[in-house]
Protein backbone atom coordinates (compact mmCIF):
# COMPACT_ATOMS: atom_id res chain seq x y z
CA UNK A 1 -6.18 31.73 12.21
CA UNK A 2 -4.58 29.29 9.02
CA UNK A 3 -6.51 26.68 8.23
CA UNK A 4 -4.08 23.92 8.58
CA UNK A 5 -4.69 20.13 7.35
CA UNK A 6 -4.24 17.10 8.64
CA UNK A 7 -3.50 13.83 6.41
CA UNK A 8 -2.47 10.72 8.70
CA UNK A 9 -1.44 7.33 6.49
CA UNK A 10 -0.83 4.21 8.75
CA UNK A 11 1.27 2.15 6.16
CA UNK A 12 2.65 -1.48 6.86
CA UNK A 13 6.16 0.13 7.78
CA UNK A 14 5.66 2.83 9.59
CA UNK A 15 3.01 5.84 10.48
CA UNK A 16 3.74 9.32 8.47
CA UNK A 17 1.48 12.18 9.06
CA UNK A 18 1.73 15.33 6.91
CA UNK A 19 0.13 18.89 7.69
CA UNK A 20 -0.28 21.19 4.98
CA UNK A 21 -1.79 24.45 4.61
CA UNK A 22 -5.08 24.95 2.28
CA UNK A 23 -2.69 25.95 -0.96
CA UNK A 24 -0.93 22.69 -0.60
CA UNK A 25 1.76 23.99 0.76
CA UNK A 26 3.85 21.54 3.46
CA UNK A 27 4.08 22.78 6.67
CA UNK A 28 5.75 19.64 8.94
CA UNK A 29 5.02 16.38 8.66
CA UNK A 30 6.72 13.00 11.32
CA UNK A 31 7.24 9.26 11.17
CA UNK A 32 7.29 6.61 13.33
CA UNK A 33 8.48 3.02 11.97
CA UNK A 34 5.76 -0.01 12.86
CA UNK A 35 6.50 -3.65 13.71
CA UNK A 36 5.64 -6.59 11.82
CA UNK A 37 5.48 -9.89 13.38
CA UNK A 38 7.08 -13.08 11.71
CA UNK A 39 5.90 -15.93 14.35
CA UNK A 40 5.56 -18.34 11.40
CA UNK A 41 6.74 -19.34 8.20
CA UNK A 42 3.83 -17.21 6.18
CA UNK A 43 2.62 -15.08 8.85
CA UNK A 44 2.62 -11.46 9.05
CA UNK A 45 0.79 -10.01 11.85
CA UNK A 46 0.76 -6.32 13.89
CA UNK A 47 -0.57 -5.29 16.28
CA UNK A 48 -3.48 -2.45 16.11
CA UNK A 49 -2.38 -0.59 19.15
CA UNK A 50 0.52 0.15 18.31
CA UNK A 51 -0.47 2.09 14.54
CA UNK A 52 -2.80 4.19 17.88
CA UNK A 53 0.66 4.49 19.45
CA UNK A 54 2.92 4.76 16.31
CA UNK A 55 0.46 7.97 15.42
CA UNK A 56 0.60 9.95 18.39
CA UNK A 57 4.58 9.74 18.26
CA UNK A 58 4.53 11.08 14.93
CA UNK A 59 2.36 13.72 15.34
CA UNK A 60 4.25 14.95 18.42
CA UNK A 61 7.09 15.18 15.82
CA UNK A 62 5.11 17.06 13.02
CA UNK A 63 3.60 19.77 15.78
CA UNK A 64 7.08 20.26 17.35
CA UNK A 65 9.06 20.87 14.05
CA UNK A 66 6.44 22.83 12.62
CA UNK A 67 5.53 25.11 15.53
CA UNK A 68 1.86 23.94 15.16
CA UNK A 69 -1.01 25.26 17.01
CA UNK A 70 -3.48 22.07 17.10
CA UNK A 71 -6.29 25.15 17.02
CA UNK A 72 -5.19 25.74 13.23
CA UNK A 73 -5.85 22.51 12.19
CA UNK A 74 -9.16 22.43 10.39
CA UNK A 75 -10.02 18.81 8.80
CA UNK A 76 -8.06 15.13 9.68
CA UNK A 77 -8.28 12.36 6.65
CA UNK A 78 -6.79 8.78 7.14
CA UNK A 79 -5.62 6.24 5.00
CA UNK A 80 -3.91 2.97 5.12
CA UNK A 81 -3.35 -0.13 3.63
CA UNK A 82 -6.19 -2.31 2.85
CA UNK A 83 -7.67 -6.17 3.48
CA UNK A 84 -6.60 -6.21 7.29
CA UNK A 85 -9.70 -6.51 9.90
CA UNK A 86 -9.17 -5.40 13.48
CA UNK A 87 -11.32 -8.08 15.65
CA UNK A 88 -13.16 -6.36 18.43
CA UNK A 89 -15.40 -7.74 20.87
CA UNK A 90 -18.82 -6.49 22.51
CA UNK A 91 -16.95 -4.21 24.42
CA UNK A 92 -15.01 -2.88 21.53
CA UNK A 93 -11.87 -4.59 22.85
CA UNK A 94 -8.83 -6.14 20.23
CA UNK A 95 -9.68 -9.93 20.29
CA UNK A 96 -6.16 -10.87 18.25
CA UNK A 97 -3.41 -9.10 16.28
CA UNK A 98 -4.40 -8.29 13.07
CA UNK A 99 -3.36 -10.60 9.97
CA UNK A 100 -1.82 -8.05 7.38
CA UNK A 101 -1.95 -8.19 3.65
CA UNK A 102 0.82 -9.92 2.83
CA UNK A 103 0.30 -12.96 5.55
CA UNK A 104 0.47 -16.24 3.08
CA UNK A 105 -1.05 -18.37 5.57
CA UNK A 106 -4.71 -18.67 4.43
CA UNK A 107 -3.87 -20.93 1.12
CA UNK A 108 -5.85 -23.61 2.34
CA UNK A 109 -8.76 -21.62 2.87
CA UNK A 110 -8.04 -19.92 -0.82
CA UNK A 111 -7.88 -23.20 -2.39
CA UNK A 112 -11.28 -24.32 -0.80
CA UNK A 113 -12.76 -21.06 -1.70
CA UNK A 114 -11.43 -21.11 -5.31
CA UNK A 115 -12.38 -25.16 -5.61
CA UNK A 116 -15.72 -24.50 -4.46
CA UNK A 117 -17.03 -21.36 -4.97
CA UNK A 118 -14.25 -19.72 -7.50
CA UNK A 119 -16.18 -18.18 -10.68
CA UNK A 120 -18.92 -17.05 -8.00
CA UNK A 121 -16.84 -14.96 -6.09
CA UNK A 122 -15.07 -13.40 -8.51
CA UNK A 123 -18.65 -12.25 -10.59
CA UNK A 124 -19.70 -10.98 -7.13
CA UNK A 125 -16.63 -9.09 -5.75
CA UNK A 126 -14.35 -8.75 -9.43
CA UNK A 127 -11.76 -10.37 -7.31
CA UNK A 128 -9.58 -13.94 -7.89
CA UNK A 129 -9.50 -15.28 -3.68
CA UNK A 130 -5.92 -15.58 -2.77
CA UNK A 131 -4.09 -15.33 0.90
CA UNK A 132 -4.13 -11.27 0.64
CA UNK A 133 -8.21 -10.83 0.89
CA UNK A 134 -9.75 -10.47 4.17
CA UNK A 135 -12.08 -13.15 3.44
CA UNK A 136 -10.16 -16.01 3.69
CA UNK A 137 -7.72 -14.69 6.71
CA UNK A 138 -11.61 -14.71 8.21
CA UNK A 139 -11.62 -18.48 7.33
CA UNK A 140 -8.64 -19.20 8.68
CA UNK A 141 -9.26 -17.17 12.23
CA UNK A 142 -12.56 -19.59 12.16
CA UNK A 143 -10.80 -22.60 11.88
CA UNK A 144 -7.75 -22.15 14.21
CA UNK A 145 -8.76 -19.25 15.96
CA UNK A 146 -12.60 -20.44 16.36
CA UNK A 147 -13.22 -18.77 20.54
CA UNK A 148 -11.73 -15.66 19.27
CA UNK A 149 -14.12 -15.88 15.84
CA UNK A 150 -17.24 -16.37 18.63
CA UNK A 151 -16.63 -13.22 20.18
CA UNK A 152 -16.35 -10.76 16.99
CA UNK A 153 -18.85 -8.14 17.59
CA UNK A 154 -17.16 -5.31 15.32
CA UNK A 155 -15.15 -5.64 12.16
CA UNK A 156 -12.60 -2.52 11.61
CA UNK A 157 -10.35 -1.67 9.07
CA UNK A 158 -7.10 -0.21 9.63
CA UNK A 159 -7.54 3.44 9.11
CA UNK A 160 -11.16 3.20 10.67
CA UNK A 161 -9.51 1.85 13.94
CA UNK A 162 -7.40 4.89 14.12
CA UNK A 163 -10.21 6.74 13.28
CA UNK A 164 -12.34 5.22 16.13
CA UNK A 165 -9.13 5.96 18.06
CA UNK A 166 -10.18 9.28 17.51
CA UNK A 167 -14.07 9.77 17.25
CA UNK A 168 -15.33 6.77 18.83
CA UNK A 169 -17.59 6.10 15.32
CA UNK A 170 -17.70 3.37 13.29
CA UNK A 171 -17.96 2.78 9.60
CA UNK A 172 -15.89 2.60 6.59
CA UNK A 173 -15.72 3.81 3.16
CA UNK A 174 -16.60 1.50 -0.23
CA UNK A 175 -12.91 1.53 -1.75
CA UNK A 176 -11.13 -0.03 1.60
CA UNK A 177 -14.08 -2.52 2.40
CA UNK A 178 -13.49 -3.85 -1.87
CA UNK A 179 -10.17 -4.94 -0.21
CA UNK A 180 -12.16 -7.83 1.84
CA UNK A 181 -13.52 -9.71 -0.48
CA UNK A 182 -17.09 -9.22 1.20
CA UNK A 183 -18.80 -6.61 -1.40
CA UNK A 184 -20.88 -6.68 -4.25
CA UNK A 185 -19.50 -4.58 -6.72
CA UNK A 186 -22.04 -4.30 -8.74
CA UNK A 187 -24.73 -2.79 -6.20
CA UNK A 188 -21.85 -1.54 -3.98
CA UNK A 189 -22.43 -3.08 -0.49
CA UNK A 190 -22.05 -5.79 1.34
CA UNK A 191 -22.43 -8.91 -0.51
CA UNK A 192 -25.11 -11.38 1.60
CA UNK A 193 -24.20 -14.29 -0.81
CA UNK A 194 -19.94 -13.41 -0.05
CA UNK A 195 -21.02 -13.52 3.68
CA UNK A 196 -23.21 -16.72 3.44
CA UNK A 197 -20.30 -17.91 2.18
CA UNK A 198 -17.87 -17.33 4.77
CA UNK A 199 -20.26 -17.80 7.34
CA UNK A 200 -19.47 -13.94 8.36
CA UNK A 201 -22.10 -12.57 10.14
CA UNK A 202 -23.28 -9.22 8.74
CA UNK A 203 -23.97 -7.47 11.44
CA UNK A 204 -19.99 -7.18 12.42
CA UNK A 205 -19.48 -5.31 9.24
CA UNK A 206 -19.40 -1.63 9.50
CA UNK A 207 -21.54 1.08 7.73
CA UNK A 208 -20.12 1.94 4.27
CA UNK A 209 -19.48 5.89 3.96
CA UNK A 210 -18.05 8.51 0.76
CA UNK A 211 -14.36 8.85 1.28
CA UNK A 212 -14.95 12.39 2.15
CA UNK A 213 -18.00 12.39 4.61
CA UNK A 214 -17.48 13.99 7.78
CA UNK A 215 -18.27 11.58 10.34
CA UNK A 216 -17.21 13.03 13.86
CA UNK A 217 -14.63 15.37 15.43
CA UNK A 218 -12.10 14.74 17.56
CA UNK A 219 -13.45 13.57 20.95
CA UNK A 220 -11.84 15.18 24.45
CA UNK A 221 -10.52 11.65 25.57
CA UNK A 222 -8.58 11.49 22.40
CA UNK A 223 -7.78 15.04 22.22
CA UNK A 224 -6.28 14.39 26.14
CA UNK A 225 -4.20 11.43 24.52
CA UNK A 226 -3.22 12.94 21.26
CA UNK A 227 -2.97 16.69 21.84
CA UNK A 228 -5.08 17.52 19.12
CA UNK A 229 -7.80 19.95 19.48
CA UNK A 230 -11.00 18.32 20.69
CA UNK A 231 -14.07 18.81 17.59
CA UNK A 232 -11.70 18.66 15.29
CA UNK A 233 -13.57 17.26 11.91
CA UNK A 234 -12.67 13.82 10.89
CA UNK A 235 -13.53 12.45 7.58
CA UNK A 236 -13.94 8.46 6.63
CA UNK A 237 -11.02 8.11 4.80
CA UNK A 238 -9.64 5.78 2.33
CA UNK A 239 -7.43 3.33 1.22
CA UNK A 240 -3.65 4.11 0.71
CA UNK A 241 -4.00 3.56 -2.88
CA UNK A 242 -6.88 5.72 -3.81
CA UNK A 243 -5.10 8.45 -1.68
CA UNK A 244 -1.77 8.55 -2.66
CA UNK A 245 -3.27 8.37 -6.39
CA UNK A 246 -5.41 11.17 -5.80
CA UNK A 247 -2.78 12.98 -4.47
CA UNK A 248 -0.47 13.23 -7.51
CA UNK A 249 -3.61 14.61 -10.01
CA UNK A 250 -5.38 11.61 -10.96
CA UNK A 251 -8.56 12.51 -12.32
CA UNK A 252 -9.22 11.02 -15.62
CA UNK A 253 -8.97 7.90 -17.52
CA UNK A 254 -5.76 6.76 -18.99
CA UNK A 255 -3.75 7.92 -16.03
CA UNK A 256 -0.87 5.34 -14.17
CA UNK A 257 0.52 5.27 -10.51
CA UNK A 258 3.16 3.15 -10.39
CA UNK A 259 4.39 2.92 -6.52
CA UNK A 260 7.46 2.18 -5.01
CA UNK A 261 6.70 1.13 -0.95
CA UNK A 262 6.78 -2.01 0.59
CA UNK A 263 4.96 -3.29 -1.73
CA UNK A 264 4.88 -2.13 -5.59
CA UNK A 265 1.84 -1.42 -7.66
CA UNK A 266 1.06 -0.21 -11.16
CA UNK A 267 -2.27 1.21 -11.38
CA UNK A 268 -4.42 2.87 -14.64
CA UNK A 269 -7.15 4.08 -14.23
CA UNK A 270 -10.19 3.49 -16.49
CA UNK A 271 -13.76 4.98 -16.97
CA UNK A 272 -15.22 1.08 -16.45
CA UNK A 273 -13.89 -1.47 -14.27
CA UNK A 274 -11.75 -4.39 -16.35
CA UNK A 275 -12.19 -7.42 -14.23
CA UNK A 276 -9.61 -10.00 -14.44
CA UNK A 277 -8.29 -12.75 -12.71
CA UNK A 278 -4.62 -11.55 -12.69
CA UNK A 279 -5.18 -7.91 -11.26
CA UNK A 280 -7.62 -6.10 -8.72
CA UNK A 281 -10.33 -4.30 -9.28
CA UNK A 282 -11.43 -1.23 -7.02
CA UNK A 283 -13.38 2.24 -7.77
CA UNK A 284 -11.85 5.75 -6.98
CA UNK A 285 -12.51 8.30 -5.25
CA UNK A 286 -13.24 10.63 -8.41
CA UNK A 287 -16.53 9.37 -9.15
CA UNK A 288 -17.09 7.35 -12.37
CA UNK A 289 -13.23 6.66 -12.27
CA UNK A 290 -11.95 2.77 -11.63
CA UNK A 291 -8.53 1.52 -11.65
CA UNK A 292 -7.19 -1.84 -12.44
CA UNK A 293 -3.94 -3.08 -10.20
CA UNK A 294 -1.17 -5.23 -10.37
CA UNK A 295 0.80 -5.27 -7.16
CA UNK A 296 4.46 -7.24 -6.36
CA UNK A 297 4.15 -7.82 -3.07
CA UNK A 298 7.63 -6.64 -1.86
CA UNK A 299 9.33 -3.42 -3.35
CA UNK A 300 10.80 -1.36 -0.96
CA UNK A 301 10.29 -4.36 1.74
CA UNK A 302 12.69 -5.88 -0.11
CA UNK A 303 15.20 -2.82 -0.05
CA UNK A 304 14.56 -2.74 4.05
CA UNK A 305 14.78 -6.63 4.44
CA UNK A 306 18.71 -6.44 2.97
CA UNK A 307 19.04 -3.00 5.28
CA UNK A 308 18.11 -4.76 8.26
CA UNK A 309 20.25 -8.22 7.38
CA UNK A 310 23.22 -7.29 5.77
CA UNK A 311 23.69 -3.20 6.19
CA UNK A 312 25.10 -3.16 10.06
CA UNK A 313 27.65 -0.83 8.55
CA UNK A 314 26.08 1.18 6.45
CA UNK A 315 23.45 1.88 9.42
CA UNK A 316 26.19 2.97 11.76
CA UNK A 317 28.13 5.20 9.58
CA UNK A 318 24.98 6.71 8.85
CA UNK A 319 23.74 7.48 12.20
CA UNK A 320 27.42 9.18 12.58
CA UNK A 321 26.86 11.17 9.63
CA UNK A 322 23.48 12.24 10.52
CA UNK A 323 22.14 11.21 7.07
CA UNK A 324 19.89 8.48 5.74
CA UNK A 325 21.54 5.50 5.95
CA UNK A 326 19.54 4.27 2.02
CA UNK A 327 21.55 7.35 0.86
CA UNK A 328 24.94 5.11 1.51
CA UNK A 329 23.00 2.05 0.31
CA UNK A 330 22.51 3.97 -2.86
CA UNK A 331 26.00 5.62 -3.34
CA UNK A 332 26.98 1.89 -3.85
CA UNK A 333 24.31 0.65 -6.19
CA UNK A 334 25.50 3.70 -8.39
CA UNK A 335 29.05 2.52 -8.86
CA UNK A 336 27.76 -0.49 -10.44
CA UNK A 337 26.68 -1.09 -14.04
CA UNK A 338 23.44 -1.32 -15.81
CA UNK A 339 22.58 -5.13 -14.98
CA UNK A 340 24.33 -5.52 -11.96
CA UNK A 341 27.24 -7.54 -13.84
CA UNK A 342 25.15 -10.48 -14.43
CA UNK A 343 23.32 -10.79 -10.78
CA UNK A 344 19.54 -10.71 -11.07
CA UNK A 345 16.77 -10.79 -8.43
CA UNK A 346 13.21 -11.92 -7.93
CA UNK A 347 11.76 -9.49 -5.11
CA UNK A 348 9.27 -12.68 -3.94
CA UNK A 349 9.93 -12.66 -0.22
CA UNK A 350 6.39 -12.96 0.87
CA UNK A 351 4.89 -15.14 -1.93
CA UNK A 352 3.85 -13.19 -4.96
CA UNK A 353 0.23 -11.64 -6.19
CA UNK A 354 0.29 -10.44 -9.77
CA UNK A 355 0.38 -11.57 -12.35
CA UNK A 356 1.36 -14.96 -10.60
CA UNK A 357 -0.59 -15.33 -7.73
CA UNK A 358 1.51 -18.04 -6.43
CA UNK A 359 1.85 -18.18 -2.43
CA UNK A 360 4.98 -20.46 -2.84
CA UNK A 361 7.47 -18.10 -4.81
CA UNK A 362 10.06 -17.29 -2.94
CA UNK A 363 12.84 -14.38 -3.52
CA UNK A 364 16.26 -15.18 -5.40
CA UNK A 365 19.70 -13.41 -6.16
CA UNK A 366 20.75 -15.70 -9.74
CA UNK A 367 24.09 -15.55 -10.99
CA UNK A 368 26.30 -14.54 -8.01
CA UNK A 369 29.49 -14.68 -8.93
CA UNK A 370 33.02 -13.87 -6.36
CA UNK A 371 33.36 -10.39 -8.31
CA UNK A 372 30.41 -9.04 -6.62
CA UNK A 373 30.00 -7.00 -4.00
CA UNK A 374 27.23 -5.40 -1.72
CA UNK A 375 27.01 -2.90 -4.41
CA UNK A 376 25.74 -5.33 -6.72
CA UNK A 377 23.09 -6.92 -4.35
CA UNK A 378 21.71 -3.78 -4.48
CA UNK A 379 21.40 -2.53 -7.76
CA UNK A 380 19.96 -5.69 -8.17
CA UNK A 381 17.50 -5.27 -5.85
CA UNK A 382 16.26 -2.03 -7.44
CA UNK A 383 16.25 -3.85 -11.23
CA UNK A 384 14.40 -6.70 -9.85
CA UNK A 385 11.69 -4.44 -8.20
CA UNK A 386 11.88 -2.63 -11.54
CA UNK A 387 11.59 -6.20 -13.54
CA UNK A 388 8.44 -7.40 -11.38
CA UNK A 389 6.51 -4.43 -12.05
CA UNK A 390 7.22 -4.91 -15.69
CA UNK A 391 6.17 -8.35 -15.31
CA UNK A 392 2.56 -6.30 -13.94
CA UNK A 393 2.59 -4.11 -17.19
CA UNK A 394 2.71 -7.42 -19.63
CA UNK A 395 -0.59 -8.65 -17.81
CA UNK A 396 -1.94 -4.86 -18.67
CA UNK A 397 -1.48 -5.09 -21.98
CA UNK A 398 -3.22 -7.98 -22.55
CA UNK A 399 -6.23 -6.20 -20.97
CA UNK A 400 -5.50 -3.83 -23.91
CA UNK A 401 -5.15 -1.21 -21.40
CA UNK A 402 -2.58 1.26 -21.80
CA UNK A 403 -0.70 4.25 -19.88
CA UNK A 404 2.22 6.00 -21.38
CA UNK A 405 2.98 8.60 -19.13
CA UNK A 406 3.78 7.21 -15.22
CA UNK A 407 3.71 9.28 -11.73
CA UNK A 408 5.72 7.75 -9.69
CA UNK A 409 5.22 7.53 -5.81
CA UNK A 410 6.62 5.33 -2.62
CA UNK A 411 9.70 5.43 -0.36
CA UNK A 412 11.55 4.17 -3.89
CA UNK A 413 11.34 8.21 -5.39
CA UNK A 414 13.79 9.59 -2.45
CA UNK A 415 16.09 6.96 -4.57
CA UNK A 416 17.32 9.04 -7.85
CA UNK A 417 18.75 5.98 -9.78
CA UNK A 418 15.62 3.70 -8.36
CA UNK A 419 13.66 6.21 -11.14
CA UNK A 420 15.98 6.14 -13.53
CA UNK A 421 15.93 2.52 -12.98
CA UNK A 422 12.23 2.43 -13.58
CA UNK A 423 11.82 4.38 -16.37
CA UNK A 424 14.56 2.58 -18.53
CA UNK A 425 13.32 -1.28 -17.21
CA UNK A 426 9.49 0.39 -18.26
CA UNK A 427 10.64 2.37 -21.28
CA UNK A 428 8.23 4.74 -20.11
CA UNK A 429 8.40 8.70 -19.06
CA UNK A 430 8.55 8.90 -15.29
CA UNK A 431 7.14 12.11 -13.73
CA UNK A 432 7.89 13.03 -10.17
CA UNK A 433 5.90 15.28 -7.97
CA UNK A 434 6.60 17.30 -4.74
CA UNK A 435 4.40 15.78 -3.06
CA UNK A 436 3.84 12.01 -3.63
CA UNK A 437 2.58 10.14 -0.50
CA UNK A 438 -1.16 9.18 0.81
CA UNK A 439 -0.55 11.47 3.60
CA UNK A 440 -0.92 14.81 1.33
CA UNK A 441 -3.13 13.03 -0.41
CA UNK A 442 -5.91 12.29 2.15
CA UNK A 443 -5.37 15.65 3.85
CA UNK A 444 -6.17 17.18 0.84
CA UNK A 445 -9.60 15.12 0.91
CA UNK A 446 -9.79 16.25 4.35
CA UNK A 447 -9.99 19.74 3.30
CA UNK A 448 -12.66 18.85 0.56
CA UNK A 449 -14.63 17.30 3.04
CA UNK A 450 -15.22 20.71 5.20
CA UNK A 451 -15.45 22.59 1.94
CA UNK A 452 -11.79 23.88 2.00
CA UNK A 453 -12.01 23.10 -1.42
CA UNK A 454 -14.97 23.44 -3.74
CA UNK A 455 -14.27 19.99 -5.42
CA UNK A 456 -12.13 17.31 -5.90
CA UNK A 457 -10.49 19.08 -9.04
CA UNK A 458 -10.03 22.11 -7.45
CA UNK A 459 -8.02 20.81 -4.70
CA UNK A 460 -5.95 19.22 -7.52
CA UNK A 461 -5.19 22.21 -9.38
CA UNK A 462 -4.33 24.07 -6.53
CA UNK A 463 -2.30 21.52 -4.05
CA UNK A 464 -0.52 19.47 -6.80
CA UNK A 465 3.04 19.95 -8.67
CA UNK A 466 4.81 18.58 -10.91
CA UNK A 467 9.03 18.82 -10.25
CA UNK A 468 10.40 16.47 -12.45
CA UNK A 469 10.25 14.22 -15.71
CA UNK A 470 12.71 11.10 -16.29
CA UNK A 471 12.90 9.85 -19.85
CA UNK A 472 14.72 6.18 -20.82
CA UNK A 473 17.56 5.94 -22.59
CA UNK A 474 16.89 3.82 -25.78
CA UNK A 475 20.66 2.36 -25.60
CA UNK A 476 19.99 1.00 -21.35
CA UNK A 477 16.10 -0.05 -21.97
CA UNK A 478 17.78 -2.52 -24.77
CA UNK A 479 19.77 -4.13 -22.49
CA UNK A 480 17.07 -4.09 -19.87
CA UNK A 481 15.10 -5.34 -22.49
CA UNK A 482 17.08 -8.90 -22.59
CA UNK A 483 17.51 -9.01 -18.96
CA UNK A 484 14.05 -9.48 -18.38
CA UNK A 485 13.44 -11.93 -20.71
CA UNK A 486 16.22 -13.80 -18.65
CA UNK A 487 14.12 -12.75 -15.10
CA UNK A 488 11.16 -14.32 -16.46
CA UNK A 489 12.83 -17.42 -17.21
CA UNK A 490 14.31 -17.50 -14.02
CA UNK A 491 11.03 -17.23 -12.77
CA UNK A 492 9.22 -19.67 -15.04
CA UNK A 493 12.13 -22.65 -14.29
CA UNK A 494 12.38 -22.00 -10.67
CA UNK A 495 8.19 -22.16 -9.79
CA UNK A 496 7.71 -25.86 -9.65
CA UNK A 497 10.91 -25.70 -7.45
CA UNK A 498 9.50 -23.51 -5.00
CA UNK A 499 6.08 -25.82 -4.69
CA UNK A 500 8.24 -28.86 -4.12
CA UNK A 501 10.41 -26.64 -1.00
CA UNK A 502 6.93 -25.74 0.05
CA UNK A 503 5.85 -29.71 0.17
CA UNK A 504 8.89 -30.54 2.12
């Protein structure tokens, strides 16, 4: 019998599991894409059946292309993204669709929370309130949502509805419940004050758990629905972040994840948590480890949004040639210069979070000229991406943080010029890895929770690999160098703009 692992990550686009062997080795792995919902200026909604749905189709994928037998698979870890509550009532039934991170909507409720209770929350949770945070999308569902609000009798998170999907248990672990704004961090629960607060009752709020505790198996109505193996062992889980981190070898301080996926992040990771205002704050799942993070709130979203809009073509001749159709999109960005001839972009489609945590930005192509072409637009795309997360770095070092060596992860390393890209905008060594997505990750957690592994550095040394190293070239970073300085203008002239469109 191989002992076979299971790693399922339920990210904002789309549902990947991977199924590796106990060396690390990949075995098969399938996707599924996820909808968002738009109804609203602001709003960005899904809905939770569907990541239950979105799962079982890509499963079915990984166990046909891989030949699986369900019996070999040993130990299931989830992950997703974090600060979006599933609403279930008494009978554990969805009471709405469930607000996602980067819904804007709640900037009422942030400014009342910031107004009134501001310098409190963030010594209690280490966190500034803005529109990402479950707490205030829980204001907001109170005010214009009050019936439904009545009727909460369980508060999930993403990954632990899947999980219940699976086990019919309920809890969550400490990293993804930081992402609602409702713990202490100090004594690491649930904050009473936070909940006062929000006038969230506490008794909605699931147990916390260790990343890595087994908490069920598989139960035989899911194992009907899913095909997996009924008794299969299911651990808590994590976030995305502390998974896909973990999975590329982080486990000491001084260490940065910078990630490339819908959204983008830069991440080091410390042996004390640095509070501030313009990042987050979380712990890891290597104990005594914390990580600070800046996140742009659309990186790869904003590669997809221009897909979807303007790359009809591009799609079609793809689907002909039986070949990604962001492996066209990229043939074209590398025909064009460093700089994009002149055309710069600010990736701020759904607001932005650091260092700016302003609501109101709003995305920009500046300097479009007749000379360019689609080519252009996206090259620029992948600089501006490159450009916000540079932005994230300044706010770093003023923390007098630092990280010189980056491991890059995301849908953005399948792109070899989006890391090229990155390193020369950074000026910083990029190192790629086989294996780079929370999906390896938390299956490798899953096989430390049923003692595949003897510990978390174990699984490390044997499951991770390095492939590649990207260093900048002094000549481009110099010219990146005074392109940014012309993004950040761009950004600092156009702000008040964007607050006056809001207004209107």
């Amino acid at each position: 019998m191989k002992e076979l692992l299971l790693g399922i990550d339920i990210g904002t686009g789309g549902c990947k599991v991977n199924i590796l062997d106990s060396n690390g080795t990949w075995v098969s792995s399938g996707t599924n894409e996820l909808k968002t919902y738009h109804q609203y200026r602001n709003w960005s909604e899904q809905n939770p059946e569907h990541w239950y749905n979105g799962f079982k189709k890509a499963l079915a994928k990984a166990l046909d292309s891989g030949g699986i037998s369900v019996k070999d698979i040993v130990a299931i870890g989830i992950d997703a993204s974090t600060h979006n509550a599933v609403l279930m009532d008494s009978n554990m039934s969805i009471l709405r669709n469930c607000i996602m991170w980067t819904d804007q909507r709640s900037i009422k409720e942030v400014q009342w929370l910031t107004e009134n209770f501001g310098d409190e929350i963030f010594n209690i949770t280490y966190q500034k309130p803005s529109p990402t945070w479950t707490l205030p999308q829980l204001l907001w569902i109170q005010k214009h949502d009050e019936s439904v609000f009545k009727r909460v009798r369980y508060l999930m998170f993403t990954k632990d509805y899947l999980r219940y999907k699976l086990t019919g248990t309920w809890e969550t672990d400490y990293i993804d419940a930081q992402g609602s704004m409702l713990i202490d961090m100090k004594e690491n629960k649930w904050s009473q004050r936070i909940c006062e607060i929000g006038s969230i009752p506490q008794e909605i709020l699931p147990t916390l758990r260790d990343p890595t505790s087994v908490v069920g198996g598989v139960s035989k109505p899911a194992g009907k629905e899913t095909g997996l193996d009924p008794g299969t062992p299911v651990i808590v889980g994590t976030s995305d972040t502390a998974a896909e981190s973990y999975g590329v070898g982080i486990l000491q301080a001084g260490q940065c994840v910078v990630k490339v996926a819908t959204a983008g992040t830069v991440n080091v990771f410390t042996q004390k948590p640095h509070p501030n205002p313009k990042s987050l704050t979380y712990s890891f799942v290597v104990p005594g480890l914390w990580y600070t993070c800046m996140g742009t709130n659309s990186a790869a979203e904003s590669m997809r949004w221009f897909r979807d809009v303007f790359c009809d073509g591009e799609i079609e001749k793809a689907k002909r040639e039986n070949i990604s159709e962001y492996e066209l999109i990229d043939r074209k960005a590398e025909l064009v210069n460093t700089g994009s001839e002149g055309l710069i972009f600010h990736p701020y489609l759904m607001g932005e979070r650091s260092p700016y945590w302003d609501s109101n930005l709003r995305a920009s192509f500046t300097g479009i000229s007749a000379y360019h072409q689609k080519g252009h637009f996206i090259r620029a795309i992948m600089e501006g991406v490159a450009y916000s997360l540079k932005d994230c770095f300044g706010a770093i070092k003023e923390m007098n943080l630092s990280a010189e060596e980056i491991r890059f992860i995301g849908g953005g390393v399948k792109s070899p010029l989006w890391g090229k890209i990155l390193s020369n905008v950074l000026a910083k060594p990029i190192v790629k890895l086989k294996h780079h997505d929370a999906s390896f990750g938390i299956a490798i957690l899953a096989g430390v929770g049923v003692g595949i592994f003897t510990d978390l550095r174990e699984a490390v040394k044997k499951c991770v690999r390095v492939t590649d190293k990207i260093y900048p070239d002094p000549k481009i970073t110099e010219v990146y160098e005074k392109l940014f300085d012309v993004y950040k203008k761009i950004h600092d002239d156009l702000a008040e703009t964007y607050v006056r469109l809001a207004k209107i």
